[in-house]
Protein backbone atom coordinates (compact mmCIF):
# COMPACT_ATOMS: atom_id res chain seq x y z
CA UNK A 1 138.64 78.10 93.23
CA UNK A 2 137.95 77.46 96.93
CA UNK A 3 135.03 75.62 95.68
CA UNK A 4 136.63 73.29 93.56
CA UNK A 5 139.49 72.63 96.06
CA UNK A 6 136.77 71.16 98.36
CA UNK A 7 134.76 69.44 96.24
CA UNK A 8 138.10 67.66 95.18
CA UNK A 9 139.31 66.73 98.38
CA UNK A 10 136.01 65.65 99.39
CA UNK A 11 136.25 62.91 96.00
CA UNK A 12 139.78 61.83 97.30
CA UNK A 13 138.65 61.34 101.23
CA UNK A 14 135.65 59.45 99.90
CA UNK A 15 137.92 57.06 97.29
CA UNK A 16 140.17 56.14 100.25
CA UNK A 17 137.61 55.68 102.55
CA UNK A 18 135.95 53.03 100.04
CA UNK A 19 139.56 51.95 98.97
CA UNK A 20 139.67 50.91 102.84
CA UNK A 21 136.72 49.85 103.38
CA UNK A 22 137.32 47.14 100.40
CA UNK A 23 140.42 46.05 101.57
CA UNK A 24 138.81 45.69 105.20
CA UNK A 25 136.42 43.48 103.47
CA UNK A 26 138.60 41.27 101.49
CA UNK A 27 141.18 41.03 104.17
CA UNK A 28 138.35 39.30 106.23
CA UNK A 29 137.56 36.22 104.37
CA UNK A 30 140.91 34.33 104.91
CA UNK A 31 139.91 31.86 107.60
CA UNK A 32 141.23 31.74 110.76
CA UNK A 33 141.92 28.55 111.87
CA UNK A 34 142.83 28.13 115.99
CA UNK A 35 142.22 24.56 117.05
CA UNK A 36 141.08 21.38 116.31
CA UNK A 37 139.55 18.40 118.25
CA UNK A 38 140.72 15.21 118.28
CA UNK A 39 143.96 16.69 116.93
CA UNK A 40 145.42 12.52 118.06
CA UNK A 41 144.31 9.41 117.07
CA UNK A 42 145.49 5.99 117.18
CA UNK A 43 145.68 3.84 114.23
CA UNK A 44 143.16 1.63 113.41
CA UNK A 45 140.59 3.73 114.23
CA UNK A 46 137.34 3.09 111.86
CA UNK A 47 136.96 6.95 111.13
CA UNK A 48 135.82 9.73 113.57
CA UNK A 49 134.11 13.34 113.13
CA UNK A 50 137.18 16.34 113.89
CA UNK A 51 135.64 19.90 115.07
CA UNK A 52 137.93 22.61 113.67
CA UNK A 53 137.26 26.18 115.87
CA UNK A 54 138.62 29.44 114.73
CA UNK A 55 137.07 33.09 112.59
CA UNK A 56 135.98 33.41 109.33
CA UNK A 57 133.95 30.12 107.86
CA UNK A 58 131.78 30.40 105.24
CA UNK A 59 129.31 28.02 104.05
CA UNK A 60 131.88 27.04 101.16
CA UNK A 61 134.93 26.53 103.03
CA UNK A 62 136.78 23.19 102.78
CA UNK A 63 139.17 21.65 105.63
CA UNK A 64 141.83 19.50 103.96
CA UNK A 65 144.00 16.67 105.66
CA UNK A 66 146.88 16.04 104.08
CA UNK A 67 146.40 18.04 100.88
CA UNK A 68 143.10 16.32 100.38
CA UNK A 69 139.63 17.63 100.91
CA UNK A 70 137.53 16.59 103.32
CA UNK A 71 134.14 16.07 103.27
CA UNK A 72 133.04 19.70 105.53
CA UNK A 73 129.93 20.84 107.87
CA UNK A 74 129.91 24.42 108.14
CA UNK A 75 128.51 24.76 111.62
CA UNK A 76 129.30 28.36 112.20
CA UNK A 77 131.62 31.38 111.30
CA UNK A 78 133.58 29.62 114.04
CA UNK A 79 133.02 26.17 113.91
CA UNK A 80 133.54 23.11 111.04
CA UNK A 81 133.04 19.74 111.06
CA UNK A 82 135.13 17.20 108.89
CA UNK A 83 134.41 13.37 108.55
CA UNK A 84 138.31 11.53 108.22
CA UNK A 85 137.50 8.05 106.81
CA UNK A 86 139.51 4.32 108.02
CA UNK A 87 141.60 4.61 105.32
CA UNK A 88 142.74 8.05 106.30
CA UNK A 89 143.93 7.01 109.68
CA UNK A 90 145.68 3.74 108.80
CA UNK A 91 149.20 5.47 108.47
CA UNK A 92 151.19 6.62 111.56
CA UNK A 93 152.68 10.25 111.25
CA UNK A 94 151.86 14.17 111.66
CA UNK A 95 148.95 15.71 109.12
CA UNK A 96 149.10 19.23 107.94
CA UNK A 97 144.94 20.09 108.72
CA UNK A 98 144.03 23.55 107.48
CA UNK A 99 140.66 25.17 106.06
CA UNK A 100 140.25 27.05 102.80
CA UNK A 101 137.74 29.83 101.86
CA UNK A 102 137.05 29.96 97.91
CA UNK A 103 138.63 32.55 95.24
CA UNK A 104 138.57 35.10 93.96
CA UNK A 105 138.32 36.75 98.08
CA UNK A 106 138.92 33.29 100.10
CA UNK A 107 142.40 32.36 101.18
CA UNK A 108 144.03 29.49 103.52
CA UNK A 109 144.29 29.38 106.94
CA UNK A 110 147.09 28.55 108.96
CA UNK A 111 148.25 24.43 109.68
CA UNK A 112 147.48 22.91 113.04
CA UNK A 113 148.78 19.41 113.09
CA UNK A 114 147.08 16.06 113.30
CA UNK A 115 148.86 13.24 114.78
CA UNK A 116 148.09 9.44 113.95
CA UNK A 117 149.91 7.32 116.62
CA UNK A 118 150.27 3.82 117.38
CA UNK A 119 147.85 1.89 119.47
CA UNK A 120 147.62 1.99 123.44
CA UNK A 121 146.50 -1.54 123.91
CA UNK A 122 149.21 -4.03 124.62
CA UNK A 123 149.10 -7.87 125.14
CA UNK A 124 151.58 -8.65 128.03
CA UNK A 125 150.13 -12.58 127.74
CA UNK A 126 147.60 -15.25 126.90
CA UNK A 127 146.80 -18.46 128.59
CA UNK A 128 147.18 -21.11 127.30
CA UNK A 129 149.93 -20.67 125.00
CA UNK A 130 149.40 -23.91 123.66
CA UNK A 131 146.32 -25.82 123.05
CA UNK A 132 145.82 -29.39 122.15
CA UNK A 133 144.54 -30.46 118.91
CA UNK A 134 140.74 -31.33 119.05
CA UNK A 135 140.46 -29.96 122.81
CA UNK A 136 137.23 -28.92 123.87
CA UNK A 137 138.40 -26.59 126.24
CA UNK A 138 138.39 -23.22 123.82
CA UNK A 139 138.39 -20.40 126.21
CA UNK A 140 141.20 -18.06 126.37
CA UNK A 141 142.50 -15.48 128.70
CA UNK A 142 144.11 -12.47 127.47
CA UNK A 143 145.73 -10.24 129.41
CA UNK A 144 147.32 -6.75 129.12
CA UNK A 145 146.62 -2.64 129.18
CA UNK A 146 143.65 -0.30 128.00
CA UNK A 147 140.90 -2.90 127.36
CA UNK A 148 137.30 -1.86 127.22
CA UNK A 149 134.09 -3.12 126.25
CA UNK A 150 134.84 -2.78 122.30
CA UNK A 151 138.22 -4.41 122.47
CA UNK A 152 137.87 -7.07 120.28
CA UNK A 153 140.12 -10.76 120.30
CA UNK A 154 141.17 -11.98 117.00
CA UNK A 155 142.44 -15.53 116.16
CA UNK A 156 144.97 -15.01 113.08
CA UNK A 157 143.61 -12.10 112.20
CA UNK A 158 139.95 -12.92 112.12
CA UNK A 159 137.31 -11.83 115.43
CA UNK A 160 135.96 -14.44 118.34
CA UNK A 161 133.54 -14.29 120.58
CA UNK A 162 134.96 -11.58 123.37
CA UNK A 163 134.05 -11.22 126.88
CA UNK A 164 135.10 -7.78 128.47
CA UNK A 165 136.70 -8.91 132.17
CA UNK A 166 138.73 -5.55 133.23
CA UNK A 167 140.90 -3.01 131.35
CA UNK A 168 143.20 -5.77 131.62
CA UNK A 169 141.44 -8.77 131.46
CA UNK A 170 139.69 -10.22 128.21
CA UNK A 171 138.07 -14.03 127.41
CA UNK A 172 137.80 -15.17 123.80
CA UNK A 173 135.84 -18.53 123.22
CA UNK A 174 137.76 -19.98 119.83
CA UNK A 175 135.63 -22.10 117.11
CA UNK A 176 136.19 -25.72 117.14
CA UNK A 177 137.83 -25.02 113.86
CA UNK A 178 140.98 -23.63 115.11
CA UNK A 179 141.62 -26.43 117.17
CA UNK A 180 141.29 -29.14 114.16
CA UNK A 181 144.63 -27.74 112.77
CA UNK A 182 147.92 -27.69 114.42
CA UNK A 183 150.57 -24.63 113.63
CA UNK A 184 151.30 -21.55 115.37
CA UNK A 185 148.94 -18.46 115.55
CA UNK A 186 148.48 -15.19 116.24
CA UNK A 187 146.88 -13.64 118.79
CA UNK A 188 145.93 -9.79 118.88
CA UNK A 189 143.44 -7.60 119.89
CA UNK A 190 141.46 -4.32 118.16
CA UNK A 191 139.24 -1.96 119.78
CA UNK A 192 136.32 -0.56 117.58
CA UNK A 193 135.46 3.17 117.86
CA UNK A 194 137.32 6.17 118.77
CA UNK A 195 140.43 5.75 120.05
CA UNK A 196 140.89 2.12 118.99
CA UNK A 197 143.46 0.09 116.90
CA UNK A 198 145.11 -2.92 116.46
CA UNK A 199 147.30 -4.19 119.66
CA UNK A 200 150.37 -6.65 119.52
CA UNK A 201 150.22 -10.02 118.71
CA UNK A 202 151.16 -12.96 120.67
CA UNK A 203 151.35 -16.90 119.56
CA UNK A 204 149.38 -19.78 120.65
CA UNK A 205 150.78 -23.04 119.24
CA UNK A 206 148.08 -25.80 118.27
CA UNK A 207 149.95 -29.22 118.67
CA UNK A 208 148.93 -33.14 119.19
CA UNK A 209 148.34 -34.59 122.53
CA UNK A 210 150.11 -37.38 124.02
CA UNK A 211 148.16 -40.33 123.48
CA UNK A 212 146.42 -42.79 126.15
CA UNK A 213 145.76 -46.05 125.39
CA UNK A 214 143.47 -47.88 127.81
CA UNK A 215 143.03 -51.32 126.25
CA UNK A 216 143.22 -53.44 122.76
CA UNK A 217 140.22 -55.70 121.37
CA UNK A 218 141.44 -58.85 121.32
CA UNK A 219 144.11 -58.75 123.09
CA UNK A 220 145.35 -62.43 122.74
CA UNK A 221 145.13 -65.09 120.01
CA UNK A 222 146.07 -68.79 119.30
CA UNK A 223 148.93 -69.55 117.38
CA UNK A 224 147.95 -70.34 113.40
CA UNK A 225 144.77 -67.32 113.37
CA UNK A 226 144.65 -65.52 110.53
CA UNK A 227 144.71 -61.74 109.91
CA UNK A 228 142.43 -59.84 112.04
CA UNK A 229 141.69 -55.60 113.12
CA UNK A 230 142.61 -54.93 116.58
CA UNK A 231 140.46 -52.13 118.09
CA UNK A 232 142.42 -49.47 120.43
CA UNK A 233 140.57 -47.34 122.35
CA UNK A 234 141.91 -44.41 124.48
CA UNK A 235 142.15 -40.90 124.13
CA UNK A 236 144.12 -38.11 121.98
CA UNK A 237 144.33 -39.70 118.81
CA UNK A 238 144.79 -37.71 116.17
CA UNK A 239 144.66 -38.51 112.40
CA UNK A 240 148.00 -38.79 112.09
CA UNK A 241 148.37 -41.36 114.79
CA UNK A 242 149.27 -44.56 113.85
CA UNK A 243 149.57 -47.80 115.53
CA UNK A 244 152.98 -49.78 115.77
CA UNK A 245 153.50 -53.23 117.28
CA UNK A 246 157.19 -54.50 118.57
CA UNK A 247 158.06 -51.10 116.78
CA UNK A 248 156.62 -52.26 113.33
CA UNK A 249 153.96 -49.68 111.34
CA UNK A 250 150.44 -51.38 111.39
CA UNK A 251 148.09 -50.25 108.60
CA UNK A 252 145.99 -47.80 111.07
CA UNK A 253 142.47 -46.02 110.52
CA UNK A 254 141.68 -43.51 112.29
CA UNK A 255 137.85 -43.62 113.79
CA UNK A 256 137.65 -40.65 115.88
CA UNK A 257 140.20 -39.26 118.95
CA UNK A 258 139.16 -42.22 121.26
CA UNK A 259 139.46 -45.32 118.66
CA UNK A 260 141.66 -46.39 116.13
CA UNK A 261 141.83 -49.85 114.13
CA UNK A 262 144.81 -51.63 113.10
CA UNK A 263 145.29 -54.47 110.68
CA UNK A 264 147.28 -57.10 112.05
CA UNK A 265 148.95 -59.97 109.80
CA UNK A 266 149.19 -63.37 110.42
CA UNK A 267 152.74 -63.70 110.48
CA UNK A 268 152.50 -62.01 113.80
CA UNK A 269 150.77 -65.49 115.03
CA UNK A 270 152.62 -68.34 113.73
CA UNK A 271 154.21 -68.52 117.51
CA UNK A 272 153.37 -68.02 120.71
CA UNK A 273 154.93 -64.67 121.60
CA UNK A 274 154.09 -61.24 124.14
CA UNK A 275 153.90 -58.45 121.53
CA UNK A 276 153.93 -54.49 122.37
CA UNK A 277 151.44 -52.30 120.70
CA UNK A 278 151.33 -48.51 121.56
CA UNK A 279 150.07 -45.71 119.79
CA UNK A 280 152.36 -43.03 118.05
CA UNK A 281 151.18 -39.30 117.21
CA UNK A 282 154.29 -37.25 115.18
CA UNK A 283 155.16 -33.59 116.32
CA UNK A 284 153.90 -30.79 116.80
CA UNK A 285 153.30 -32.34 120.41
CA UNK A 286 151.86 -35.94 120.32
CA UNK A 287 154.70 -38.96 121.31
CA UNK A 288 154.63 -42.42 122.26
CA UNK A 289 151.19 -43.63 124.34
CA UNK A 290 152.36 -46.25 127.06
CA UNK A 291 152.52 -50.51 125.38
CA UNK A 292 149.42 -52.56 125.81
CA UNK A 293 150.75 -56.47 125.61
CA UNK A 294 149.19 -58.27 123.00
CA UNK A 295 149.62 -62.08 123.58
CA UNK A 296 150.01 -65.29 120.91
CA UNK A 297 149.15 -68.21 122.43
CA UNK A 298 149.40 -72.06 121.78
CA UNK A 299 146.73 -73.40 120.71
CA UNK A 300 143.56 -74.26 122.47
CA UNK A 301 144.12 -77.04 124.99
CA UNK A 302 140.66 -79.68 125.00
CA UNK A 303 139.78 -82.50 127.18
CA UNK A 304 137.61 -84.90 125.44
CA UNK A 305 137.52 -87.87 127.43
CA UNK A 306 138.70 -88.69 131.26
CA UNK A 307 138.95 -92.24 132.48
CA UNK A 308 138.13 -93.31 134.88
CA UNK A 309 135.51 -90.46 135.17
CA UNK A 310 134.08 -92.48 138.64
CA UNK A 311 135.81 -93.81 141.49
CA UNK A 312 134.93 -95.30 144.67
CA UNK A 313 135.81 -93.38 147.92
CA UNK A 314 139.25 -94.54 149.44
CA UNK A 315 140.34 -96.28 146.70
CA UNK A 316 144.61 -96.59 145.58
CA UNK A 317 146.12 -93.71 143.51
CA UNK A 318 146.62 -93.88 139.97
CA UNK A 319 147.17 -92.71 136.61
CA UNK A 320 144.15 -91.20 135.02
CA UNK A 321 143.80 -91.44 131.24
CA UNK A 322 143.11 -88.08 129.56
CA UNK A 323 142.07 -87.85 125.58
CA UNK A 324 142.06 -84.29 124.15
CA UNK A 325 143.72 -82.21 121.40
CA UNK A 326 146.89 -79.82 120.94
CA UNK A 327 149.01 -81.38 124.03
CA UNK A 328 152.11 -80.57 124.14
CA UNK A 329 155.08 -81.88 126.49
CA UNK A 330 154.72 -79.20 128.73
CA UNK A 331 151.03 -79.60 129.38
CA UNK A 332 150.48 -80.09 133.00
CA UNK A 333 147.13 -82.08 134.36
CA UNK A 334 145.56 -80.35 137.65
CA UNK A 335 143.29 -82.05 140.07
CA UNK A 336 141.23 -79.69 141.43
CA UNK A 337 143.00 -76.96 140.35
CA UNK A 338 146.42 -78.29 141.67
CA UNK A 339 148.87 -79.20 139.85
CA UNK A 340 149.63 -83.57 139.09
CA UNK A 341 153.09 -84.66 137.28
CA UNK A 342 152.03 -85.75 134.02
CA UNK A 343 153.39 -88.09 131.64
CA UNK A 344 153.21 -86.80 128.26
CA UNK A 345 152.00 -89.44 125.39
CA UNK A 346 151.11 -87.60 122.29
CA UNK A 347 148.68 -84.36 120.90
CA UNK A 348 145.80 -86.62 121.46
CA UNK A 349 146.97 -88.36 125.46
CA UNK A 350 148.23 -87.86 128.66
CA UNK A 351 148.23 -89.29 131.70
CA UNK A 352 148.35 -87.71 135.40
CA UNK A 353 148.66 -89.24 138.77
CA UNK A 354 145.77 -89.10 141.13
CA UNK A 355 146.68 -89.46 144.29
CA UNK A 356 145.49 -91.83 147.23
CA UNK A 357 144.82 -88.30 149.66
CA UNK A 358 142.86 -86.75 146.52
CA UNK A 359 139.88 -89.57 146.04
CA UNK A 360 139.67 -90.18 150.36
CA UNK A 361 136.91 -87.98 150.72
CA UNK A 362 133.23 -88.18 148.82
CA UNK A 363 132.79 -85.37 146.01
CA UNK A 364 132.89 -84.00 142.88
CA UNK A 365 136.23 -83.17 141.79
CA UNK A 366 137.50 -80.78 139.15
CA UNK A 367 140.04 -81.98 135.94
CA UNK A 368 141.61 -79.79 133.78
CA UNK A 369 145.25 -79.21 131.78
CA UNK A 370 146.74 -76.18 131.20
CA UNK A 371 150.25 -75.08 129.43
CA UNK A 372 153.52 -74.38 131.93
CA UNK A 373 153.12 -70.71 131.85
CA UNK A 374 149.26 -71.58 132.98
CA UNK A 375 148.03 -68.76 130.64
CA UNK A 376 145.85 -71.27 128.76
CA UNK A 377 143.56 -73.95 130.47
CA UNK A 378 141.64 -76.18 128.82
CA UNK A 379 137.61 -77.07 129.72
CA UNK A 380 136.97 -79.05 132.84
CA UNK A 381 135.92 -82.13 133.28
CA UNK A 382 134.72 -84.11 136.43
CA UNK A 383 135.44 -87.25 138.75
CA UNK A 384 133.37 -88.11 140.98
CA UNK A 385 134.44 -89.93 143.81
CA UNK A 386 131.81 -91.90 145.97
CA UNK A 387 130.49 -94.86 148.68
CA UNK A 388 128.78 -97.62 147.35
CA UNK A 389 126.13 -100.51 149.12
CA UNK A 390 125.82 -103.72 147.41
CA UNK A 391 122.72 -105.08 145.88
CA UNK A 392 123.91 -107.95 147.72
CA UNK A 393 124.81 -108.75 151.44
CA UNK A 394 128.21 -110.33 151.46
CA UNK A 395 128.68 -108.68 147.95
CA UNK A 396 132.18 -107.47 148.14
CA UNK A 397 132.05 -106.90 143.58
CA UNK A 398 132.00 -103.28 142.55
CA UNK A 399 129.58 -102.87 139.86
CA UNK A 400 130.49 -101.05 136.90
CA UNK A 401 130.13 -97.42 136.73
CA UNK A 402 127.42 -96.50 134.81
CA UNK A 403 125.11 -99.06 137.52
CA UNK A 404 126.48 -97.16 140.70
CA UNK A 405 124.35 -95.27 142.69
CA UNK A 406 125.52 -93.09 145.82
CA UNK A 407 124.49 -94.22 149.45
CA UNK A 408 123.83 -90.23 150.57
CA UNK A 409 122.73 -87.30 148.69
CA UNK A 410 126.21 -84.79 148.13
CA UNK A 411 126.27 -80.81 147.33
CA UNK A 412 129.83 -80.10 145.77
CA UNK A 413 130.96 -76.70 146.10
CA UNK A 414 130.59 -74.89 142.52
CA UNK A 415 133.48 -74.84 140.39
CA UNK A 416 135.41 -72.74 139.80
CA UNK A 417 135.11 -70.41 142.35
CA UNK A 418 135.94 -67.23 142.13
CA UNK A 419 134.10 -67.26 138.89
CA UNK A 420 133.25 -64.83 135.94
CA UNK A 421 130.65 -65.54 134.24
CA UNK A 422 129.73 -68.87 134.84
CA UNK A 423 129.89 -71.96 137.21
CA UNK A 424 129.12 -74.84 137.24
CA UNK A 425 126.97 -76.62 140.46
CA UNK A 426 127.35 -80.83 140.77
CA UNK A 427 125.11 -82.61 143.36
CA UNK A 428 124.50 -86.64 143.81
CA UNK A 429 121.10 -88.01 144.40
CA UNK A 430 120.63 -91.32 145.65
CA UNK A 431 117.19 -91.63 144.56
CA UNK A 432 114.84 -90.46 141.95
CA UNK A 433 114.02 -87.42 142.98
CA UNK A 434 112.22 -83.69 142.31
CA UNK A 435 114.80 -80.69 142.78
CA UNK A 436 114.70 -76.67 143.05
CA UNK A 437 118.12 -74.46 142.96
CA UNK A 438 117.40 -71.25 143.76
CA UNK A 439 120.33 -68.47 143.89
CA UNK A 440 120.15 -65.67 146.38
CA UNK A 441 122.09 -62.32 147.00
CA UNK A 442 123.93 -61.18 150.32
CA UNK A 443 120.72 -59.73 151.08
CA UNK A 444 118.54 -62.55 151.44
CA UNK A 445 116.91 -61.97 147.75
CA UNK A 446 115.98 -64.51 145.21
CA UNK A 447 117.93 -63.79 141.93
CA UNK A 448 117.88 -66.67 140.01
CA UNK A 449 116.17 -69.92 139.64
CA UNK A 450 118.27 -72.84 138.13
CA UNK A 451 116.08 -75.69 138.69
CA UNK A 452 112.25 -75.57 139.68
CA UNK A 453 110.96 -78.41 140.98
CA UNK A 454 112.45 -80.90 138.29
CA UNK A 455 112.50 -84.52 138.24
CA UNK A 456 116.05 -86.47 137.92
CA UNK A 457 117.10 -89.78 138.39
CA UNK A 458 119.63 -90.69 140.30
CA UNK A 459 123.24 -90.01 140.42
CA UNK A 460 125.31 -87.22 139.74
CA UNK A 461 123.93 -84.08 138.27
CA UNK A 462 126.00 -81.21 136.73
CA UNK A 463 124.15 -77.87 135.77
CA UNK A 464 125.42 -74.51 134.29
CA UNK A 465 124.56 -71.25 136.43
CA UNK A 466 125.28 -68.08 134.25
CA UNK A 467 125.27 -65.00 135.93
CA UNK A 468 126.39 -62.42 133.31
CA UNK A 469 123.39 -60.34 134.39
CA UNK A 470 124.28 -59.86 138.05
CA UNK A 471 127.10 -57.36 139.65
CA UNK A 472 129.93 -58.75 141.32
CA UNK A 473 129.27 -59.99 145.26
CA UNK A 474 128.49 -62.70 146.88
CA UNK A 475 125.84 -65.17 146.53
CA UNK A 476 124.23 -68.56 147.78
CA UNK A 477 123.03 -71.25 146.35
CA UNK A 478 119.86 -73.70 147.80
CA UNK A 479 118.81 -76.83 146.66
CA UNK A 480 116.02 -78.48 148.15
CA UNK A 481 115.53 -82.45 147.25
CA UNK A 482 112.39 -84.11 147.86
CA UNK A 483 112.74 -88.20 146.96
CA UNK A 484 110.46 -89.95 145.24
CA UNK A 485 110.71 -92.48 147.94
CA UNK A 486 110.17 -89.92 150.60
CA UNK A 487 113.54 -88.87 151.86
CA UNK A 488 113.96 -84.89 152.17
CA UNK A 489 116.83 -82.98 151.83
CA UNK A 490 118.38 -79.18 151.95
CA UNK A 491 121.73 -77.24 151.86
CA UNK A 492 123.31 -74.20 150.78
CA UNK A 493 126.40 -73.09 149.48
CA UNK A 494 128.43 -70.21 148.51
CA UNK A 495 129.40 -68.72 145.88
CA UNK A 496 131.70 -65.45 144.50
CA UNK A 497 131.04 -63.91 141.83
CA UNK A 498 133.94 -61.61 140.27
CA UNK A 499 134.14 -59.56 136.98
């Protein structure tokens, strides 16, 4: 009996001692989950790697975020890895994270919490919050908190070229393509990597410049012209600029921001008028550019015919004929560039009074007509005034014009002067003779050459001397005369030269 007693007891101790050691076992496959790491993230990020510590892993155990698996790296019995994707951290709030050990002896572990917050990175400002359409200027300063070298500037939502100043100091270069459209954009910045997100957005507007005009091509006409395209140049034209004149639309093209081309009709010329032209650009921006003064004027005043176009030195005043086209009765006859009263005939004749004081010296004098506001002057034409010797003694007769010839050689001071481009030089020669004109700088250096070594009879001599090719300054003229009949002669003059 004692036997059986034993061997009994000895069954039961050796049950419970399995039952326990079983449980023991069983019990120890629930995980034990303690920390994890990041357990905060910002939104935004692109996805990160979490380490989850704690007892209990097994190859097969699973963290889940959320309720959903994640993809797991058993590292040890105390260690796990989990990838969370973009997607998984693009919603701010608090995650239930816990890891799970398979049935039929696995189990769950307890939640730690996973936090998804919004970003650090602010914007306090940009500079410049507005930018003007077509600028070439397209660098931009952000400034604000938590920059680094990943932070990222985007132009309405898409990335630019970044350049990493400070934590709170970024330049973005823009394309030229967000410049060529005006509106109002945003402005934010992301940071790639752990840690990063999207910051808050400020504007930058995109408008039209004021625009400059700096001149109009032509800038006059004659009364009775037909249509024509005025060029404007300047700068800050957009394509919506257009050009108006005395506040009337002109049919405008646009070439690029510096030109534009207008079409102007002809009713804007049947009178002579001042007209304002200026350039408009609509809003965003843009506005009225300053006038340019575009000018109708009569028409073209020409002499044709002076008489008489000789005179002998000393002689009486008197009225000089002038023949010509598109007088008027306020066109005004100068002498020399001064004014004469004038006595008005028709289109085709006027006459102007010379005066005794203007013919008392020997020269070359200048004749012109120009309208009463002087903005138009017609071509010049010349009277000579000069001593005569008879061919014979006692001969008190003047003999007609074209058989005068001068008792001294003369050098008339060009005309006009000022001038721009051209002049015109008049000399007399008393005999026939062989002449050089040579034209000389400030410096002493030959220029030009008008005549070299020519023969010319004698008389008065008129000769053109363009100088579109030289700069502004002032120059000198020489002629040197050598007569046929052996008389020498030399002088200078000078000249200014003004464009």
């Amino acid at each position: 009996m004692k036997t059986n007693f034993y061997l009994t007891m000895a069954r039961v101790l050796t049950l419970g001692i399995v039952v326990l050691i079983m449980g023991s076992i069983a019990s120890g496959q629930i995980p034990v989950l303690n920390n994890i790491s990041p357990s905060t993230v910002e939104i935004g990020n692109d996805g990160l790697t979490m380490i989850l510590n704690g007892e209990n892993f097994l190859t097969t155990s699973i963290v889940r975020f959320n309720g959903s698996d994640l993809m797991t790296t058993f590292v040890s019995e105390s260690e796990l890895e989990a990838s969370l994707t973009k997607s998984e951290l693009s919603l701010i709030g608090t995650f239930e994270v816990v890891v799970a050990n398979p049935s039929p002896n696995g189990g769950i572990s307890a939640v730690k919490q996973f936090t998804v917050t919004g970003t650090s990175q602010q914007i306090t400002s940009i500079y410049p919050t507005t930018k003007l359409y077509g600028t070439s200027n397209l660098s931009l300063a952000i400034n604000g908190e938590n920059f680094n070298q990943n932070t990222v500037v985007r132009f309405n939502g898409s990335n630019r070229s970044t350049r990493f100043v400070s934590t709170n100091s970024l330049i973005a270069e823009l394309y030229p393509s967000d410049v060529f459209e005006v509106g109002v954009f945003s402005i934010n910045v992301y940071n790639f990597g752990a840690g990063g997100g999207i910051s808050n957005s400020i504007d930058i507007s995109i408008v039209y410049a004021q625009p400059l005009m700096s001149s109009i091509s032509p800038s006059n006409k004659v009364v009775g012209d037909t249509q024509f395209t005025m060029t404007v140049k300047g700068s800050g034209f957009a394509p919506v600029s257009k050009v108006y004149m005395n506040h009337h639309l002109l049919p405008t093209t646009f070439i690029n921001q510096s030109t534009l081309l207008a079409d102007v009709a002809a009713n804007y010329m049947v009178e002579p008028f001042e007209h304002s032209v200026y350039v408009y650009t609509p809003s965003p921006g843009g506005g009225s550019s300053e006038s340019k003064i575009f000018t109708v004027d009569s028409m073209a005043l020409q002499i044709t015919k002076i008489s008489p176009p000789r005179l002998k030195v000393g002689s009486a005043g008197f009225l000089m004929k002038i023949e010509g086209v598109n007088f008027t009765p306020t066109t005004i006859g100068k002498f020399n560039g001064s004014y004469r009263r004038t006595t008005f005939i028709s289109e085709k004749l006027i006459y102007i009074n010379i005066l005794s004081d203007d013919i008392k010296h020997v020269g070359i004098y200048s004749i012109s007509v120009a309208d009463q506001s002087n903005k138009i002057e017609s071509n010049i034409m010349t009277l000579t005034v000069y001593s005569t010797k008879s061919t014979r003694e006692n001969d008190s007769d003047i003999r007609a014009a074209n058989s005068m010839e001068p008792d001294d050689f003369l050098l008339a001071q060009n005309y006009p002067n000022p001038f721009n481009p051209s002049t015109m030089i008049n000399f007399i020669l008393r005999n026939m003779s062989t002449v050089t004109i040579d034209v000389y700088n400030s410096l002493g250096q030959k220029v030009a050459t008008l005549l070299d070594g020519k023969e010319l009879s004698a008389g008065e001599q008129t000769f053109q001397f363009d100088a579109a090719n030289l700069a502004s300054g002032e120059y000198f003229y020489h002629i040197i005369v050598n007569e046929n009949e052996g008389g020498n002669f030399s002088s200078i003059k000078k000249m200014i030269l003004i464009k």
